[in-house]
C-alpha atoms as a PDB file:
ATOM      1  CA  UNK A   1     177.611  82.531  44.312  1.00  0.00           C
ATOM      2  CA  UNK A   2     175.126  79.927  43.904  1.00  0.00           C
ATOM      3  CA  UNK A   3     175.359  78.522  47.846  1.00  0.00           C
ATOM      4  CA  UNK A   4     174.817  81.779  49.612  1.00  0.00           C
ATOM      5  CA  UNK A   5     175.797  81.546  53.640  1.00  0.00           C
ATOM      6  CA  UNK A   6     173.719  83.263  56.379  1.00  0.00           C
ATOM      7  CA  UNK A   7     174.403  84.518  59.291  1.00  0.00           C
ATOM      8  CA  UNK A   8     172.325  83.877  62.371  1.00  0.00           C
ATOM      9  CA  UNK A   9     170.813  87.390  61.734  1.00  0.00           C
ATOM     10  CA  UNK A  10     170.144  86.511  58.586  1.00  0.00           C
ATOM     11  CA  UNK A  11     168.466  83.187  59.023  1.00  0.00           C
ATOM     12  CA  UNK A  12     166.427  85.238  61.938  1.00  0.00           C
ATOM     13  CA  UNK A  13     165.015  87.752  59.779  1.00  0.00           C
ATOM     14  CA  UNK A  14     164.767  85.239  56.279  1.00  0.00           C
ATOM     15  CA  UNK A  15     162.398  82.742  59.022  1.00  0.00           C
ATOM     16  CA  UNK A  16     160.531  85.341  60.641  1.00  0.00           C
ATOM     17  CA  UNK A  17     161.819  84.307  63.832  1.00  0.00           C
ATOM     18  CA  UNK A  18     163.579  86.005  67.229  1.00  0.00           C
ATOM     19  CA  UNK A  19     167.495  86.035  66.797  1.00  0.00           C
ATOM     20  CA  UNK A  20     167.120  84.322  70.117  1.00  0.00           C
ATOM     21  CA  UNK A  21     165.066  81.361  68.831  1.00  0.00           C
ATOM     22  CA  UNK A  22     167.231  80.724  65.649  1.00  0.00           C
ATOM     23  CA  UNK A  23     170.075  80.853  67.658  1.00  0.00           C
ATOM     24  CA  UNK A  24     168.319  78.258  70.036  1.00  0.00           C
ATOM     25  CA  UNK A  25     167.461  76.221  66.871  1.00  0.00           C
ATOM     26  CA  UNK A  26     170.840  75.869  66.195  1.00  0.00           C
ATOM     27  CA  UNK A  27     172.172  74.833  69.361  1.00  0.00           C
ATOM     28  CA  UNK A  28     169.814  72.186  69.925  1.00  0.00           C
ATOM     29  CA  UNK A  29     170.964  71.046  66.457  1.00  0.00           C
ATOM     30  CA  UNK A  30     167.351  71.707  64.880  1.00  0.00           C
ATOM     31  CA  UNK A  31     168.261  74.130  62.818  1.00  0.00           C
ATOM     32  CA  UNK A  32     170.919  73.082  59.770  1.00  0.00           C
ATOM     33  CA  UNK A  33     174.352  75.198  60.664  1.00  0.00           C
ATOM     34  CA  UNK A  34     177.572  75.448  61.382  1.00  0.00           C
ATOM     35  CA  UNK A  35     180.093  77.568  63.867  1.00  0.00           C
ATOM     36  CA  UNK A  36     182.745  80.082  61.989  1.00  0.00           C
ATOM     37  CA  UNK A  37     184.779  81.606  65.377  1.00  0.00           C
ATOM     38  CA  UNK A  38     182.173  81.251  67.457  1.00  0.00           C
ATOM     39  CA  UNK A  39     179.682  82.436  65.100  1.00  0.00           C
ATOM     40  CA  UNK A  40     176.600  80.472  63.607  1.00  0.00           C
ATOM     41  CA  UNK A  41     176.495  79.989  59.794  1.00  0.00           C
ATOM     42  CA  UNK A  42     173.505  78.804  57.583  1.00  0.00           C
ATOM     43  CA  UNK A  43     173.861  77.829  53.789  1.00  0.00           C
ATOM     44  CA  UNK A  44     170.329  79.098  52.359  1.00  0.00           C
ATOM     45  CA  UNK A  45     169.882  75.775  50.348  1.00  0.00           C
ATOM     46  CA  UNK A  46     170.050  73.672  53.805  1.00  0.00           C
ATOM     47  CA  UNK A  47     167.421  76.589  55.267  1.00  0.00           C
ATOM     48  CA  UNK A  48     165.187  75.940  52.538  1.00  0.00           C
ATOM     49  CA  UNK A  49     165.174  72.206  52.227  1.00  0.00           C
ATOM     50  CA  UNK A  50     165.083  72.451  56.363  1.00  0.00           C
ATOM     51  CA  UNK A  51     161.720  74.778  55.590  1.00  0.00           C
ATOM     52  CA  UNK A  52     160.456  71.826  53.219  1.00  0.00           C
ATOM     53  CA  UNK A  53     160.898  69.294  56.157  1.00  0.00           C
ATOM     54  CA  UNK A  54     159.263  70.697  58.510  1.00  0.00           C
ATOM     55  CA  UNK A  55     155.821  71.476  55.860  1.00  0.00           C
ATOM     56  CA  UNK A  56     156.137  67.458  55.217  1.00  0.00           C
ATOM     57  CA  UNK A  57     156.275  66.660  59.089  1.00  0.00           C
ATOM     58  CA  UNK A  58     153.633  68.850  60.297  1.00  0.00           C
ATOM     59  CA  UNK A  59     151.132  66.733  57.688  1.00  0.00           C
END
């Protein structure tokens, strides 16, 4: 499967990053997800190009 989905965990462990803070990401709509029953879900291809973002911002 090409478009791989995360889980919060996931996206936690793949940024380097407190469960907590991801989560927080994603609340405050920072973070590029999307609730499945209740649950946060990342594609990896919106992570990544979310990654790329933030290197171009910071500059």
């Amino acid at each position: 499967m090409a478009d791989e989905i995360l889980t919060l965990k996931e996206v936690a462990s793949y940024l380097k990053v407190a469960e907590k803070t991801a989560y927080r990401l994603a609340a405050e709509g920072k973070l590029p997800g999307f609730k499945v029953g209740g649950g946060w879900r990342f594609r990896q291809e919106d992570i990544v190009h979310w990654i790329e973002a933030q290197k171009v911002e910071k500059q």
